[in-house]
C-alpha atoms as a PDB file:
ATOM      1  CA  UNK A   1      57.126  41.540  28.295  1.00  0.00           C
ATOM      2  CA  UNK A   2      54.279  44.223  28.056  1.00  0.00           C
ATOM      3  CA  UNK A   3      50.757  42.383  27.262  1.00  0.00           C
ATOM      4  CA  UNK A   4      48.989  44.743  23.885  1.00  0.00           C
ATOM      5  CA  UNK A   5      45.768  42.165  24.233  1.00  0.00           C
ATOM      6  CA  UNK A   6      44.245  39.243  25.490  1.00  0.00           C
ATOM      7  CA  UNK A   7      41.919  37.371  23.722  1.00  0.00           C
ATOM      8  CA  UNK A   8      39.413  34.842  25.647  1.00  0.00           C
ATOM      9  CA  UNK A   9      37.481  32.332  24.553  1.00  0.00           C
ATOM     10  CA  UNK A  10      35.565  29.075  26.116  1.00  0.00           C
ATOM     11  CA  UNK A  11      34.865  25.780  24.101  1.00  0.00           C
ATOM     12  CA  UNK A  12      32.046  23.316  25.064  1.00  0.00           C
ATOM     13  CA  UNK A  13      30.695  20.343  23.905  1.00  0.00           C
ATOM     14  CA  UNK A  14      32.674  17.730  23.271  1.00  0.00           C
ATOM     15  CA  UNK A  15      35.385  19.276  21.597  1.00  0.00           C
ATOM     16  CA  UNK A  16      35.339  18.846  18.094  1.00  0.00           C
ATOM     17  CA  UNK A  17      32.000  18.737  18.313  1.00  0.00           C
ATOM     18  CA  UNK A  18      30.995  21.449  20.341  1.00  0.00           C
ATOM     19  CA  UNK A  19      30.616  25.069  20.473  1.00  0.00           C
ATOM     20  CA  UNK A  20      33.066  28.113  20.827  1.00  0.00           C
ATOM     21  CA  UNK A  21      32.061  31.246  22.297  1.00  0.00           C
ATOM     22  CA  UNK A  22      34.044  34.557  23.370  1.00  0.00           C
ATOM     23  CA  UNK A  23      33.019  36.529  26.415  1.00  0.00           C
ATOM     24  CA  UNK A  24      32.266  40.085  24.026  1.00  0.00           C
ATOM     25  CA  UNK A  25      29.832  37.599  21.821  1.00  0.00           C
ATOM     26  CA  UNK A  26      31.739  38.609  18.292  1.00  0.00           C
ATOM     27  CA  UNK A  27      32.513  34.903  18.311  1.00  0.00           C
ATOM     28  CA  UNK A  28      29.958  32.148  18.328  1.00  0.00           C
ATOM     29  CA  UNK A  29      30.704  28.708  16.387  1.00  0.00           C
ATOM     30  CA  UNK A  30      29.304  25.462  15.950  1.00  0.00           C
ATOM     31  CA  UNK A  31      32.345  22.904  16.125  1.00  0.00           C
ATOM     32  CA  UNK A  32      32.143  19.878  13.975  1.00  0.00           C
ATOM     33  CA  UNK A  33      34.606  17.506  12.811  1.00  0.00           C
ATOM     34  CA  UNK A  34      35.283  17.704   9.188  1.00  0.00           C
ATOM     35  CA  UNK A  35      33.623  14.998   7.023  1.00  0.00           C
ATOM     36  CA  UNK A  36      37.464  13.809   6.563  1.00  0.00           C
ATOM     37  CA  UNK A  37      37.402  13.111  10.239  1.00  0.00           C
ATOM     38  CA  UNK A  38      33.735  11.106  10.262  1.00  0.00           C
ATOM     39  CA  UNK A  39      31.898  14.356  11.160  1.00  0.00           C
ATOM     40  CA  UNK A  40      28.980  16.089  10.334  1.00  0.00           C
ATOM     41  CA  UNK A  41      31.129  18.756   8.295  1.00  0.00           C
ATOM     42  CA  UNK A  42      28.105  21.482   9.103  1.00  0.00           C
ATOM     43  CA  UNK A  43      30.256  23.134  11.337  1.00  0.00           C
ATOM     44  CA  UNK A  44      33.847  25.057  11.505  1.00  0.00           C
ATOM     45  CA  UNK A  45      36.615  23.423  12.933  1.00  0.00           C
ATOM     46  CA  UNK A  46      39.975  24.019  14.891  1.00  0.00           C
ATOM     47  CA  UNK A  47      42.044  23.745  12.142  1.00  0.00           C
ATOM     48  CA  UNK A  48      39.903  26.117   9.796  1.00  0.00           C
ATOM     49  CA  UNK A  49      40.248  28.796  12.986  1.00  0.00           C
ATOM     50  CA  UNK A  50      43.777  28.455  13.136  1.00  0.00           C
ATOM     51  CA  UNK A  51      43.728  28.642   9.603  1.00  0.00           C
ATOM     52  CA  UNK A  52      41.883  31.783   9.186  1.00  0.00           C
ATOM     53  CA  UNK A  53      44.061  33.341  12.038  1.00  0.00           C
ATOM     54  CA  UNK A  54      47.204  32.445  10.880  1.00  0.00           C
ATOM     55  CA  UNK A  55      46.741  33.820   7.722  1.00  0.00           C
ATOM     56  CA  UNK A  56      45.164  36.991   9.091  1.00  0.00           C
ATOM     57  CA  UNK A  57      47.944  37.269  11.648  1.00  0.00           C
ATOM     58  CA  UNK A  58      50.615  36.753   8.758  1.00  0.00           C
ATOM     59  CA  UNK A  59      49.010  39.506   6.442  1.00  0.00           C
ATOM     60  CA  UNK A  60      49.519  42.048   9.865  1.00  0.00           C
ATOM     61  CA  UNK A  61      52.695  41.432  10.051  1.00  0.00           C
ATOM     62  CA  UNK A  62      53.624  41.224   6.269  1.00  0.00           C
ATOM     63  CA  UNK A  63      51.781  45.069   5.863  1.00  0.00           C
ATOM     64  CA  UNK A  64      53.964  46.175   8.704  1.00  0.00           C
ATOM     65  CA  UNK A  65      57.255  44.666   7.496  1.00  0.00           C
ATOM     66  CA  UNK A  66      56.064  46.433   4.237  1.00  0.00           C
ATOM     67  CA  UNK A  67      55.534  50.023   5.979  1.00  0.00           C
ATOM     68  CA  UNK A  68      58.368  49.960   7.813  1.00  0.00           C
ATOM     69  CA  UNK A  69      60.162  49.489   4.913  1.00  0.00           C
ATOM     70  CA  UNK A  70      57.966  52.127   2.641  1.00  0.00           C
ATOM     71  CA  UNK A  71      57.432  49.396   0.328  1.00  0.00           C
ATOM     72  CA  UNK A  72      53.397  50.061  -1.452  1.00  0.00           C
ATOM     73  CA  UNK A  73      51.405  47.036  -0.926  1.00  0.00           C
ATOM     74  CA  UNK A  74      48.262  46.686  -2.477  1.00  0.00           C
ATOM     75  CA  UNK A  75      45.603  44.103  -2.912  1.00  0.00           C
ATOM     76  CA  UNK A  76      47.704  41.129  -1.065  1.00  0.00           C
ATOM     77  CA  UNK A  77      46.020  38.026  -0.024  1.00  0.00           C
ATOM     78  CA  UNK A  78      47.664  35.641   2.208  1.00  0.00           C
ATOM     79  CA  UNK A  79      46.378  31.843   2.358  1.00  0.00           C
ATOM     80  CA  UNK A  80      46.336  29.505   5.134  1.00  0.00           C
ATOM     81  CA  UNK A  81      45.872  25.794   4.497  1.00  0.00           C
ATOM     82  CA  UNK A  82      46.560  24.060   8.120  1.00  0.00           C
ATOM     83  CA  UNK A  83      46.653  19.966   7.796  1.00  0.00           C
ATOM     84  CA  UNK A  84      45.874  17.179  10.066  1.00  0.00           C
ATOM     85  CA  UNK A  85      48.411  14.222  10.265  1.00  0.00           C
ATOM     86  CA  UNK A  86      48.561  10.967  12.897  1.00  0.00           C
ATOM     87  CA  UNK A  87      52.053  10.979  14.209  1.00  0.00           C
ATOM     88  CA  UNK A  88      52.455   7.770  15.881  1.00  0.00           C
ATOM     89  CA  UNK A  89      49.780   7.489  19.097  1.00  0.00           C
ATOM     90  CA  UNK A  90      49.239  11.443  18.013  1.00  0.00           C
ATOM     91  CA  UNK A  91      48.649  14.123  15.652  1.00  0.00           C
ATOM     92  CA  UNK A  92      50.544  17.034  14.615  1.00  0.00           C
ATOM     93  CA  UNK A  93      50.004  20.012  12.175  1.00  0.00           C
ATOM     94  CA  UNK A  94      51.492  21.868   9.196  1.00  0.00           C
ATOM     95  CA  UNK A  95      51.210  24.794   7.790  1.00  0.00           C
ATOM     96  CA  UNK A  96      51.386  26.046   4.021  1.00  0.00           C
ATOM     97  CA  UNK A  97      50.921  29.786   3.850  1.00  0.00           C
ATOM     98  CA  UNK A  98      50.682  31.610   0.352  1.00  0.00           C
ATOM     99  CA  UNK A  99      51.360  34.905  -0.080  1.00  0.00           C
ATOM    100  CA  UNK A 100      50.310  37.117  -3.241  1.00  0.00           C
ATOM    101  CA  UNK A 101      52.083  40.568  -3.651  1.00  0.00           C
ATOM    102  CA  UNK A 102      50.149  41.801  -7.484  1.00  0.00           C
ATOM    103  CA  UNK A 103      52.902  44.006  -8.991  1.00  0.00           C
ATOM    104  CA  UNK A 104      55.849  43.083  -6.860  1.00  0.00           C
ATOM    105  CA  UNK A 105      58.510  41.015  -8.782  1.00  0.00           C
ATOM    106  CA  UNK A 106      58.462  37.526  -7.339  1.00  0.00           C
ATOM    107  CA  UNK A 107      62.086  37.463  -5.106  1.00  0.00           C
ATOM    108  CA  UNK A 108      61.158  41.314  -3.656  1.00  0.00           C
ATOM    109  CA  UNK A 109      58.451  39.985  -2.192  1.00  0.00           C
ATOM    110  CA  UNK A 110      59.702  36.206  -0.744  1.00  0.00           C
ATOM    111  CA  UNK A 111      61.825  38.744   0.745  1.00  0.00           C
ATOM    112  CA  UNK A 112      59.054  41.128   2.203  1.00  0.00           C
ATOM    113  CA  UNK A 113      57.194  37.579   2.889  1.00  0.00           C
ATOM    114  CA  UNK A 114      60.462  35.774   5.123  1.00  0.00           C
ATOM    115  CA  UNK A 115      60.556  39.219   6.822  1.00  0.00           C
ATOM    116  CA  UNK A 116      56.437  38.992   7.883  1.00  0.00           C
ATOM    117  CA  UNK A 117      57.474  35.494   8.807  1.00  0.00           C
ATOM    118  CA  UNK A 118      60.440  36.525  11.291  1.00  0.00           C
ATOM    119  CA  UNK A 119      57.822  38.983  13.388  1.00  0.00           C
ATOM    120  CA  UNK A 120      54.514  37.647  12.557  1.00  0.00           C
ATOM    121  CA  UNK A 121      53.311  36.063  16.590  1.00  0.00           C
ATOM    122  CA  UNK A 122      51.605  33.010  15.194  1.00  0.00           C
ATOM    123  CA  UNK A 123      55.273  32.127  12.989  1.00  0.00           C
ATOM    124  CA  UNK A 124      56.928  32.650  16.576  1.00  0.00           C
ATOM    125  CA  UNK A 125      54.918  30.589  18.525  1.00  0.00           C
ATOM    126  CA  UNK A 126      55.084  27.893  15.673  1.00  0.00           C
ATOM    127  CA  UNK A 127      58.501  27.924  15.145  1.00  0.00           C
ATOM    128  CA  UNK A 128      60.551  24.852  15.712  1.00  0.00           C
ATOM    129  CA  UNK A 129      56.757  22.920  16.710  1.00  0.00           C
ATOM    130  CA  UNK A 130      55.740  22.571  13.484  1.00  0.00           C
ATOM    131  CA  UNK A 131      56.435  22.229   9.483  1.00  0.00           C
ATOM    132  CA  UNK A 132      55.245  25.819   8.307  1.00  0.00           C
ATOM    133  CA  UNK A 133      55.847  26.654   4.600  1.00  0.00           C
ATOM    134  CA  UNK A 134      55.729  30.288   2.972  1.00  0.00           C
ATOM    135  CA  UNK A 135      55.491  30.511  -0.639  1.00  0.00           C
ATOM    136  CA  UNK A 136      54.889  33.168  -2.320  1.00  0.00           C
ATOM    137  CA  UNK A 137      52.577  32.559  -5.559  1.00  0.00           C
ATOM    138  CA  UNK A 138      51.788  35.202  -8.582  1.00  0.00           C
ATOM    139  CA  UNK A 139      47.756  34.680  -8.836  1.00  0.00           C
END
């Protein structure tokens, strides 16, 4: 396996409520549990970062699925909505991602959009962990 990148990062605090940081200082977050979760809500959480990149991992892969097959993209938007559930002692996650393709007809691109979702890294490492859902929606 030949390593592209590595991306670092340190949490502190207490977690949830906290602070993330990377090394480069691009990245610099309060942490705050959601007001769902008895928090402050004034911060971003861990689901809203695996959220974001999820979805911006997903697009990636969807515009390369879509080049490789000279297929013109334009103006797609990918969603991620990443939920919270008690599983017994525990939690778990799921994952709805939504996928808009403006001008593609609807199957052509649930096609282009299971492709993304065979090669996209975050849909690898998920796979089989948790309950991820692509649909692909027309607005």
């Amino acid at each position: 396996m030949e390593t592209l990148y590595t991306a670092e990062a340190l949490s502190t605090g207490q977690g949830r409520e906290g602070r993330a940081q990377t090394p480069d200082g691009r990245l610099d977050l309060v942490l705050t549990a959601p007001k769902e979760l008895g928090g402050s809500g004034i911060g971003t959480n861990p689901e809203q970062l695996f959220a974001a990149g999820y979805s911006a991992c997903f697009h990636s892969a969807l515009n390369t699925v879509a080049r490789a097959r000279k297929i013109k993209v334009e103006d797609s938007s990918v969603g991620g909505r990443v939920s919270l559930h008690r599983e017994g002692e525990g939690y778990k996650l799921s994952v709805e991602l939504e996928v808009v393709i403006p001008g593609m007809d609807h199957e052509a691109a649930q096609e282009l959009a299971d492709a993304a979702h065979a090669v996209c890294p975050y849909s690898n490492a998920t796979r089989g962990n948790i309950d991820v859902t692509v649909t692909v929606s027309d607005d």
